[in-house]
PDB file of N, CA and C in Angstrom:
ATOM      1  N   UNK A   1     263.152   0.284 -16.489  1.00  0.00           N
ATOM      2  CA  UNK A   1     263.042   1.622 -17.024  1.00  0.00           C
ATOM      3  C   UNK A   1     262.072   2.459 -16.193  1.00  0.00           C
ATOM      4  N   UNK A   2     261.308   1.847 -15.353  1.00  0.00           N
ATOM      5  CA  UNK A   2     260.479   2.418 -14.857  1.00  0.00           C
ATOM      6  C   UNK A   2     260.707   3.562 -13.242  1.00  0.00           C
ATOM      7  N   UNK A   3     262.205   3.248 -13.274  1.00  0.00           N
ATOM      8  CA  UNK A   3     263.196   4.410 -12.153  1.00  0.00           C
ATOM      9  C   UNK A   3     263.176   5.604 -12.800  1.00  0.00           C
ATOM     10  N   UNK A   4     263.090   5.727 -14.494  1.00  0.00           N
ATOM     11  CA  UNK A   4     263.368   7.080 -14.699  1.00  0.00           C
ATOM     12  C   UNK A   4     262.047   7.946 -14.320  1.00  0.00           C
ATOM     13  N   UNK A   5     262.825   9.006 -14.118  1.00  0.00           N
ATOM     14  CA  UNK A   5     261.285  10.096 -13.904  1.00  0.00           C
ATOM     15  C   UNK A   5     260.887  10.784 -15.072  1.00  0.00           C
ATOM     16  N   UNK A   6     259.656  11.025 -15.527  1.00  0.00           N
ATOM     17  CA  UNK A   6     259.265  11.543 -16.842  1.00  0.00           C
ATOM     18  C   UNK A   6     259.719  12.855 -17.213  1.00  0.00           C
ATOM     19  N   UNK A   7     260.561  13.902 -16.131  1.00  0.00           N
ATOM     20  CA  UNK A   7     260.595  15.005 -16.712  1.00  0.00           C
ATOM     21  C   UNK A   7     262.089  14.669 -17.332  1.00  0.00           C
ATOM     22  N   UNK A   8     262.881  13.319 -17.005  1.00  0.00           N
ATOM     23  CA  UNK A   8     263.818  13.236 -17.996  1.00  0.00           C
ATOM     24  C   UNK A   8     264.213  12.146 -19.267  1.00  0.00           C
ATOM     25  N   UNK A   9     263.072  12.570 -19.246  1.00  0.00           N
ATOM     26  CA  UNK A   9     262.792  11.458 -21.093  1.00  0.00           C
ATOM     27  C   UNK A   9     263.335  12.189 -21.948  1.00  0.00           C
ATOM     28  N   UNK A  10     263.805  11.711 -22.763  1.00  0.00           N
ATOM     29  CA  UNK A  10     264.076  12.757 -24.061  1.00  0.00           C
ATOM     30  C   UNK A  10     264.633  10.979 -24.676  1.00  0.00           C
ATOM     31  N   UNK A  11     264.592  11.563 -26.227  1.00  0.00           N
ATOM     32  CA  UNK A  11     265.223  10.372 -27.549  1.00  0.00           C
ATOM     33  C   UNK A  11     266.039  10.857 -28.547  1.00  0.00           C
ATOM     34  N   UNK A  12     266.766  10.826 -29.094  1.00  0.00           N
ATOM     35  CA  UNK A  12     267.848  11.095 -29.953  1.00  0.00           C
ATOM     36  C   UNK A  12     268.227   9.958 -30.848  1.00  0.00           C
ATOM     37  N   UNK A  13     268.231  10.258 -32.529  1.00  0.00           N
ATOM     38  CA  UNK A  13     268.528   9.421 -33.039  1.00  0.00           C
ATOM     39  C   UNK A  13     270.319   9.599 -33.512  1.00  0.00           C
ATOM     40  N   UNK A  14     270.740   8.480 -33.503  1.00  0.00           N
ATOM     41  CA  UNK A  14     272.734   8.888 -34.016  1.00  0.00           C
ATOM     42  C   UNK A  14     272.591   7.536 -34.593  1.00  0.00           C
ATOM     43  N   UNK A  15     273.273   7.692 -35.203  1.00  0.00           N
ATOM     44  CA  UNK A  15     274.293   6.886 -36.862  1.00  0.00           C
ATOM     45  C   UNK A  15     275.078   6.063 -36.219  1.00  0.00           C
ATOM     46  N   UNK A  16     275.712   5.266 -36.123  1.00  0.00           N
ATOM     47  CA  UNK A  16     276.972   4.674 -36.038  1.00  0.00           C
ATOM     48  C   UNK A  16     277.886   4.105 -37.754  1.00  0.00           C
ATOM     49  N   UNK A  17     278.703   4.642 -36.887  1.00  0.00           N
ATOM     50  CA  UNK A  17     279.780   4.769 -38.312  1.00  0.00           C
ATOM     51  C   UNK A  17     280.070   3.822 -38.448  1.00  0.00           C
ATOM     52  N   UNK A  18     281.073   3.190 -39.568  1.00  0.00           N
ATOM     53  CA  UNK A  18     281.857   2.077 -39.852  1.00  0.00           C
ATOM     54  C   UNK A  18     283.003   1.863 -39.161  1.00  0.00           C
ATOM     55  N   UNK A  19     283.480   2.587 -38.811  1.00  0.00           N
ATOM     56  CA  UNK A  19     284.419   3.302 -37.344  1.00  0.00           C
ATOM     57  C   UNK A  19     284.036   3.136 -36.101  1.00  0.00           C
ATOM     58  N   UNK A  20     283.285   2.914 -35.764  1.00  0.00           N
ATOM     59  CA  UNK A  20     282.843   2.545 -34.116  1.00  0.00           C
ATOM     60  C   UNK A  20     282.589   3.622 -33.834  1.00  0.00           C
ATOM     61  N   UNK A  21     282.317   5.321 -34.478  1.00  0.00           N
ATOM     62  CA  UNK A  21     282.275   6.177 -34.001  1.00  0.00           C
ATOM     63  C   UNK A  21     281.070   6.771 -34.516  1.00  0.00           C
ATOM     64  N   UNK A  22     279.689   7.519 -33.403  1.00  0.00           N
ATOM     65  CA  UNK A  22     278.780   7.711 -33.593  1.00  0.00           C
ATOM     66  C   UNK A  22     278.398   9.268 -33.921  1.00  0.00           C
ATOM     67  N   UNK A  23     277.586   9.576 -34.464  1.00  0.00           N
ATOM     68  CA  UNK A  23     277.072  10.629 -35.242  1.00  0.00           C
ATOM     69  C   UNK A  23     275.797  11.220 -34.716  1.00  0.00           C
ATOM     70  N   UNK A  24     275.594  12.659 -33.531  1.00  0.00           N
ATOM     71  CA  UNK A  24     273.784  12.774 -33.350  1.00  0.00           C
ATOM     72  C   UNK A  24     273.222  12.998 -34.884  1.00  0.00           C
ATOM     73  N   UNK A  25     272.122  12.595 -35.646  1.00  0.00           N
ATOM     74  CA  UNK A  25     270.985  13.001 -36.267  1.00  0.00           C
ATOM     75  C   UNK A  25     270.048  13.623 -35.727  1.00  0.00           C
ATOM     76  N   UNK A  26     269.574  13.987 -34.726  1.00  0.00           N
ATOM     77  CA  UNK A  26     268.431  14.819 -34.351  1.00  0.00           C
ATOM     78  C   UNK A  26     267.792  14.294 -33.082  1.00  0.00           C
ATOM     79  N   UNK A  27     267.326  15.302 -32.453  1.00  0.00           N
ATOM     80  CA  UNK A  27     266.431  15.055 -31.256  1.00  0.00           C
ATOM     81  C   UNK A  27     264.591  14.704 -31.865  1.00  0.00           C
ATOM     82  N   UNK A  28     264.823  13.851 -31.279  1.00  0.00           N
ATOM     83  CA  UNK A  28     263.139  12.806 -31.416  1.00  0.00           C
ATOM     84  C   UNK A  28     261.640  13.686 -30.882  1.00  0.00           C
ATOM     85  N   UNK A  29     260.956  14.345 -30.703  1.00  0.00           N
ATOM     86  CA  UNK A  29     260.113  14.896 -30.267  1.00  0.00           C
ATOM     87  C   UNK A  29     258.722  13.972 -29.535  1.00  0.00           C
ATOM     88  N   UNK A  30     258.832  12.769 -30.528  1.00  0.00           N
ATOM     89  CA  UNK A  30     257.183  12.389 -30.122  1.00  0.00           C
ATOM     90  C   UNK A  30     258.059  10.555 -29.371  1.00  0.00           C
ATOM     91  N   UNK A  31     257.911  11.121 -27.819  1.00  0.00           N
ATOM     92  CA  UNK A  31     258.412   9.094 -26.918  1.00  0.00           C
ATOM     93  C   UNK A  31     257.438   8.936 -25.962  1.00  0.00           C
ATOM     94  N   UNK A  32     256.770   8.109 -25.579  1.00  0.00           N
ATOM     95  CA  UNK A  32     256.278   7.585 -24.897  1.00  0.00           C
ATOM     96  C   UNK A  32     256.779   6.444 -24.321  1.00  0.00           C
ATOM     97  N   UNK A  33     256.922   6.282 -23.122  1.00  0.00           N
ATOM     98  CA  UNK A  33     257.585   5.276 -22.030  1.00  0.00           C
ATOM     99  C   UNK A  33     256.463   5.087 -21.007  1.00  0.00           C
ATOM    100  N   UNK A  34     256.061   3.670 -21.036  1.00  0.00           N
ATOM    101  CA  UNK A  34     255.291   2.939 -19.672  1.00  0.00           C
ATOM    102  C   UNK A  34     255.652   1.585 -20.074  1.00  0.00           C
ATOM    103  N   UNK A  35     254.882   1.129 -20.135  1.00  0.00           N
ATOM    104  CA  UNK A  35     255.722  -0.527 -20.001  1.00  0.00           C
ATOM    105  C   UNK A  35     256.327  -1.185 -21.333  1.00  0.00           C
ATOM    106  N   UNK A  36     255.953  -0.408 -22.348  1.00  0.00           N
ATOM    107  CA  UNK A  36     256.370  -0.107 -23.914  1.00  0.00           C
ATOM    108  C   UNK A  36     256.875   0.892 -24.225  1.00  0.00           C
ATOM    109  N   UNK A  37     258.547   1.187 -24.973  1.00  0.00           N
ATOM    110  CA  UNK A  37     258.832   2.357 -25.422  1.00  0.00           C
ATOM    111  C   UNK A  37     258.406   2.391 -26.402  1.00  0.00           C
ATOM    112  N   UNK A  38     257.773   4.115 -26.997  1.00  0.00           N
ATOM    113  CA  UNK A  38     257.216   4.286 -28.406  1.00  0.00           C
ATOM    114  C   UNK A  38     258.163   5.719 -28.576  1.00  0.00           C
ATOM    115  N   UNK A  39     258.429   5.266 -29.629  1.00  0.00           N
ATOM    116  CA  UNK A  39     259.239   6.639 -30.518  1.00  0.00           C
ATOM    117  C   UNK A  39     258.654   6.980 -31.489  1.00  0.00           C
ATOM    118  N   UNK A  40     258.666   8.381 -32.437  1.00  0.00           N
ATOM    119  CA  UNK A  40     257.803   8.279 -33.404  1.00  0.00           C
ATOM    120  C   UNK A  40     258.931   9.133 -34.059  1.00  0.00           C
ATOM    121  N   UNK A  41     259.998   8.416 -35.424  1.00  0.00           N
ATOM    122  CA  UNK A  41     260.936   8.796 -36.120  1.00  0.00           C
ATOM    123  C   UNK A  41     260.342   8.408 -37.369  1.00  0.00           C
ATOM    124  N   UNK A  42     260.383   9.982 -38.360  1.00  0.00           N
ATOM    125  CA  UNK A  42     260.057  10.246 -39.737  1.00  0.00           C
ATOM    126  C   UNK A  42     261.136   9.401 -40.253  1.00  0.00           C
ATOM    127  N   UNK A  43     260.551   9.210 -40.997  1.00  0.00           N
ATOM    128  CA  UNK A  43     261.654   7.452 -42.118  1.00  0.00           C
ATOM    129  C   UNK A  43     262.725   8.533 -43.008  1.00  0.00           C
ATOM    130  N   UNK A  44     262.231   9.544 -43.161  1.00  0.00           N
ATOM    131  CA  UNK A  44     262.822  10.549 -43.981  1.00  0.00           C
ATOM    132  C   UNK A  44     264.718  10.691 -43.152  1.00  0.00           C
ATOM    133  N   UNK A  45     264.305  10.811 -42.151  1.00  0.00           N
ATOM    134  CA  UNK A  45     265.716  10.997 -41.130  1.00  0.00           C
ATOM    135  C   UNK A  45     266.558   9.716 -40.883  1.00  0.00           C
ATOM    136  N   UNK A  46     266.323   8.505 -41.387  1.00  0.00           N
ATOM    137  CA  UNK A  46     266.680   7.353 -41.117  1.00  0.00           C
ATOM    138  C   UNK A  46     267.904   7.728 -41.794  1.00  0.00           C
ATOM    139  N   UNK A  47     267.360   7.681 -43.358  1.00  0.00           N
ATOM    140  CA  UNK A  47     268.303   7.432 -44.230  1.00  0.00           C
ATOM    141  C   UNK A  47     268.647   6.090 -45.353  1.00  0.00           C
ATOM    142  N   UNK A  48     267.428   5.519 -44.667  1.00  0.00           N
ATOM    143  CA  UNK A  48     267.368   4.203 -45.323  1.00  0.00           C
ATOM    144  C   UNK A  48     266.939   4.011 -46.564  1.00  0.00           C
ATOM    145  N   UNK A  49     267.708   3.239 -47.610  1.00  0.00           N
ATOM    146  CA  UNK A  49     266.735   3.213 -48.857  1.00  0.00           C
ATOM    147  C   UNK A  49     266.106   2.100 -48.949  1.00  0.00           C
ATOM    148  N   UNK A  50     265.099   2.185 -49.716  1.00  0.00           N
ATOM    149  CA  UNK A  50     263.899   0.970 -50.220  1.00  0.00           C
ATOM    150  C   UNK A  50     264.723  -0.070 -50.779  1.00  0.00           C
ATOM    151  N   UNK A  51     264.480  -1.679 -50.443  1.00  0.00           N
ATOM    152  CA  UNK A  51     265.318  -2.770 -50.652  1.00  0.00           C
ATOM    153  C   UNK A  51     266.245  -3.092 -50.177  1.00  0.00           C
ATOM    154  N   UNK A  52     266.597  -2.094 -49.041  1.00  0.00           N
ATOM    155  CA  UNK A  52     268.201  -2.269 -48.679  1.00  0.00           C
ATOM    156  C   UNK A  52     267.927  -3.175 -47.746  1.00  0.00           C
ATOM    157  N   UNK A  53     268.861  -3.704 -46.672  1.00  0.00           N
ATOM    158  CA  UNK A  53     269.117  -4.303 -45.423  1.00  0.00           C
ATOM    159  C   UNK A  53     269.450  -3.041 -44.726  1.00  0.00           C
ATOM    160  N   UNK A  54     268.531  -2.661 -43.534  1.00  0.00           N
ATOM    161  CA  UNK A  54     269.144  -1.641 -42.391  1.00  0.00           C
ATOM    162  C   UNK A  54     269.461  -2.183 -41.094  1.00  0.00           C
ATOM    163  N   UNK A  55     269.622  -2.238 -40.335  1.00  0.00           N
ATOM    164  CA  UNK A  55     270.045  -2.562 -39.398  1.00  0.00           C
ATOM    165  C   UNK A  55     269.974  -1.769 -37.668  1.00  0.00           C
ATOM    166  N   UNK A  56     269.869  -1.913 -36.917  1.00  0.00           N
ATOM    167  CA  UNK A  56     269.266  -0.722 -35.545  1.00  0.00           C
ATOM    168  C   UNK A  56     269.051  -1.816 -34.316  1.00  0.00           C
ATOM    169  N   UNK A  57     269.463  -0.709 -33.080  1.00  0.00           N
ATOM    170  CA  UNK A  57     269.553  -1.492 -31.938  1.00  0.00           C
ATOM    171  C   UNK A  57     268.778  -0.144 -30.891  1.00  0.00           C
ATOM    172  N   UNK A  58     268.211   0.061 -29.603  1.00  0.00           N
ATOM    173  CA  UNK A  58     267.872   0.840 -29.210  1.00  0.00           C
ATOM    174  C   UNK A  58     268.771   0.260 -27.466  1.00  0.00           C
ATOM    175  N   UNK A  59     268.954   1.808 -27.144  1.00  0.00           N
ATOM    176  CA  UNK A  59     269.434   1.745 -25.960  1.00  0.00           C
ATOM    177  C   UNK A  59     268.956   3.083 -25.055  1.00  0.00           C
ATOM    178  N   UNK A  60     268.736   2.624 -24.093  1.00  0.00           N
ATOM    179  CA  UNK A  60     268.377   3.630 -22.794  1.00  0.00           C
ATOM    180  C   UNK A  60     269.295   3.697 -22.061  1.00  0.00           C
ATOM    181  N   UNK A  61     269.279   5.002 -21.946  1.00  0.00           N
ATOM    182  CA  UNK A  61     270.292   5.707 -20.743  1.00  0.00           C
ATOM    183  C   UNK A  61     269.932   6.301 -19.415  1.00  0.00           C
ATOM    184  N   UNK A  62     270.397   6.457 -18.309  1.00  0.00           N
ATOM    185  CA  UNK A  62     270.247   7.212 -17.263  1.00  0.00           C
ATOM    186  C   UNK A  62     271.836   7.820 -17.273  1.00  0.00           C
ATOM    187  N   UNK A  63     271.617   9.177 -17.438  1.00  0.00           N
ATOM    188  CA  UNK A  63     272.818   9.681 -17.035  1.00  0.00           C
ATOM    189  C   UNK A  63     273.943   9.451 -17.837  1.00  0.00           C
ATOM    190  N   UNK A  64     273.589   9.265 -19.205  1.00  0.00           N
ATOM    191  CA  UNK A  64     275.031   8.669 -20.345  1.00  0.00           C
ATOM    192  C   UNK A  64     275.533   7.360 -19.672  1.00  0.00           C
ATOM    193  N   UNK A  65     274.843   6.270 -18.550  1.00  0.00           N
ATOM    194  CA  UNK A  65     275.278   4.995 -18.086  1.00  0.00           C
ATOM    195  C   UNK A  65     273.842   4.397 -19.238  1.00  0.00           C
ATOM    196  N   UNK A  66     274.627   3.073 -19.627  1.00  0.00           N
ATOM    197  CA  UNK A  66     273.179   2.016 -20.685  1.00  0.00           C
ATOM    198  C   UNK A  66     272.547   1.724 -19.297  1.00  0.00           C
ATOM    199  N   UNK A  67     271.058   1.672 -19.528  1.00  0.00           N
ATOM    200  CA  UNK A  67     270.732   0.380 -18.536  1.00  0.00           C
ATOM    201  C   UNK A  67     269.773  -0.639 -19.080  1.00  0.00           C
ATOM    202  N   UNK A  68     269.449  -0.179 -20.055  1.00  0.00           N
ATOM    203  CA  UNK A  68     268.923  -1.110 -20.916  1.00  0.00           C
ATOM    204  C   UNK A  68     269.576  -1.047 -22.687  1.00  0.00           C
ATOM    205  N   UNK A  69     269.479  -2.234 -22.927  1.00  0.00           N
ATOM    206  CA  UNK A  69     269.721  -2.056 -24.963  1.00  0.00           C
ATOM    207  C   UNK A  69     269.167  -3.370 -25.438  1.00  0.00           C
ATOM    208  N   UNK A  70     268.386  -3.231 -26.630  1.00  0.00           N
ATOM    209  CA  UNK A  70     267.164  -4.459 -27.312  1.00  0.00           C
ATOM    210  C   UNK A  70     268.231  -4.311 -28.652  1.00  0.00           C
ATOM    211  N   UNK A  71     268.238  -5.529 -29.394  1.00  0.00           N
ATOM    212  CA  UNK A  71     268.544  -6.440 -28.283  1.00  0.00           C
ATOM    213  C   UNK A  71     269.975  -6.500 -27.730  1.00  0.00           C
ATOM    214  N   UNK A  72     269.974  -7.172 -26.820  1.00  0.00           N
ATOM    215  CA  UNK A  72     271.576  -7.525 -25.673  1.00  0.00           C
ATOM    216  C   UNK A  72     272.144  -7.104 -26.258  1.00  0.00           C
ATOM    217  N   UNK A  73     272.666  -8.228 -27.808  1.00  0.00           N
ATOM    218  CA  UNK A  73     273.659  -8.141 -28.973  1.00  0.00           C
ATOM    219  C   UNK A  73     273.186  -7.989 -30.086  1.00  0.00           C
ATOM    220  N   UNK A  74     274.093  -7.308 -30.707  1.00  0.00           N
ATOM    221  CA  UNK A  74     274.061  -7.188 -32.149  1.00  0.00           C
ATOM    222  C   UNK A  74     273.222  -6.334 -32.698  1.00  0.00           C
ATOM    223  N   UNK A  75     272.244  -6.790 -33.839  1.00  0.00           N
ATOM    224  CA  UNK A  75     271.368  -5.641 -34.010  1.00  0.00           C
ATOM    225  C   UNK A  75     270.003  -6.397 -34.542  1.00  0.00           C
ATOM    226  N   UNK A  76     268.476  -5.176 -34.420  1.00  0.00           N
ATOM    227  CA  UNK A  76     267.163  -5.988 -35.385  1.00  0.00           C
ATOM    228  C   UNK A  76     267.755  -5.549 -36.925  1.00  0.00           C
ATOM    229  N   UNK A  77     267.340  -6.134 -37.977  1.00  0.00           N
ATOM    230  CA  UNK A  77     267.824  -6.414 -38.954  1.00  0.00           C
ATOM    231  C   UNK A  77     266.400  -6.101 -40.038  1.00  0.00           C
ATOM    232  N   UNK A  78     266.119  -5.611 -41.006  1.00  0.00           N
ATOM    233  CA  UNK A  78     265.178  -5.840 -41.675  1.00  0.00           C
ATOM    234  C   UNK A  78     265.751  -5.073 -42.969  1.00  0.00           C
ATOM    235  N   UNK A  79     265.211  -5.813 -44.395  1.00  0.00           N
ATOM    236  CA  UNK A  79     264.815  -4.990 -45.890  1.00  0.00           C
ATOM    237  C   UNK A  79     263.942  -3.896 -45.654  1.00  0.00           C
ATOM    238  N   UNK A  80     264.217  -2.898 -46.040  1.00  0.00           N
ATOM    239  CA  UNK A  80     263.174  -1.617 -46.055  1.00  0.00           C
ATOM    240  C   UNK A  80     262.620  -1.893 -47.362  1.00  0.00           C
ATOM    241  N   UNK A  81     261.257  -1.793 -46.718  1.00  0.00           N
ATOM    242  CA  UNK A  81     260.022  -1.666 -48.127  1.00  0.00           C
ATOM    243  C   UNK A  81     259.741  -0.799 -48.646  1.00  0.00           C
ATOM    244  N   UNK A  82     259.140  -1.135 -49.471  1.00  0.00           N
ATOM    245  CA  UNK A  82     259.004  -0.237 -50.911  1.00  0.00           C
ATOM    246  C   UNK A  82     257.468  -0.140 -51.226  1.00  0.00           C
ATOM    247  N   UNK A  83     257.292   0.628 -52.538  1.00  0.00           N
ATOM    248  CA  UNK A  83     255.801   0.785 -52.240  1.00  0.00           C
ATOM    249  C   UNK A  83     254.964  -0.589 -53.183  1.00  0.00           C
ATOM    250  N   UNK A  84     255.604  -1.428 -52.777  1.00  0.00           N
ATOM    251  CA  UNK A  84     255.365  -3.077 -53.699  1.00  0.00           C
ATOM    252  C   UNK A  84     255.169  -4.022 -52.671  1.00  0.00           C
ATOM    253  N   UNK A  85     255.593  -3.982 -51.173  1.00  0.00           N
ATOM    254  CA  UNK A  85     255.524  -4.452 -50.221  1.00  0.00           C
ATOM    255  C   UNK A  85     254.226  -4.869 -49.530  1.00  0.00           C
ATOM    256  N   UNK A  86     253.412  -4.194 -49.557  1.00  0.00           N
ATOM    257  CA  UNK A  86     251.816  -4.312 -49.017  1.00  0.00           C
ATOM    258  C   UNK A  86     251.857  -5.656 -50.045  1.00  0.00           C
ATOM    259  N   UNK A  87     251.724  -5.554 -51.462  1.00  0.00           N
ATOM    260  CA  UNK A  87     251.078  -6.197 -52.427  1.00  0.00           C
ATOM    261  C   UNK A  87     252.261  -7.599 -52.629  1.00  0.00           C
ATOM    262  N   UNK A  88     253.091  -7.436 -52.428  1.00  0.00           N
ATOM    263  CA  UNK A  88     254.272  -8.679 -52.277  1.00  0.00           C
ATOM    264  C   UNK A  88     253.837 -10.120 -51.143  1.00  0.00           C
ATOM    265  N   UNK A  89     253.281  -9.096 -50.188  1.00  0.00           N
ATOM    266  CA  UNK A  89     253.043  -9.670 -48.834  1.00  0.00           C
ATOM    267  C   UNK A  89     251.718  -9.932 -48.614  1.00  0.00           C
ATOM    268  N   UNK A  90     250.817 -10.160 -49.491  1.00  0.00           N
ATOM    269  CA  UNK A  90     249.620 -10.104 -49.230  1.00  0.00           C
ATOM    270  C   UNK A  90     248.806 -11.435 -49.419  1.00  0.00           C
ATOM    271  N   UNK A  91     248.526 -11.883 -48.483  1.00  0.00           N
ATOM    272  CA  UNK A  91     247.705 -13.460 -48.416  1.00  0.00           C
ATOM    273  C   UNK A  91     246.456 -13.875 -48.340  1.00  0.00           C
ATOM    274  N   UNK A  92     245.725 -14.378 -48.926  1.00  0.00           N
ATOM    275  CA  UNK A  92     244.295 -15.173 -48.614  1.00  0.00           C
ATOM    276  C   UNK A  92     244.272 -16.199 -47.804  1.00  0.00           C
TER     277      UNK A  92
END
């Protein structure tokens, strides 16, 4: 990732449908790229509800070509928490 040049960063979040066919949601404002990508997406725009299973994969582009996507296959996977989660998860 480190070929791209910084004046063409930009992040965009999109949906993928049940259809194989994808949806923009909005342009991302706050990314940082050096040897860690950081995005900073309001949970509000996700769409996700509390308890569910969501699901998300990230991919980088040069030029609408992938050259990177985390991971390879498939997707990260997690329950979205709720405001019971801190206290669910909490260990001595």
């Amino acid at each position: 990732v480190q070929r791209l040049a910084p004046e063409t960063w930009s992040a965009e979040l999109w949906l993928s449908e049940p259809d194989a066919s994808y949806r923009k949601l909005s342009d991302i404002a706050s990314i940082k790229l050096d040897r860690i990508l950081e995005v900073g997406i309001p949970l509000t725009e996700l769409g996700w509800k509390t308890r569910e299973l969501a699901a998300f994969f990230v991919q980088i582009l040069d030029q609408d070509v992938e050259v990177e996507r985390h991971p390879d296959i498939g997707t990260l996977s997690l329950i979205v928490p709720d405001d019971l989660f801190a206290s669910e998860n909490w260990w001595v």
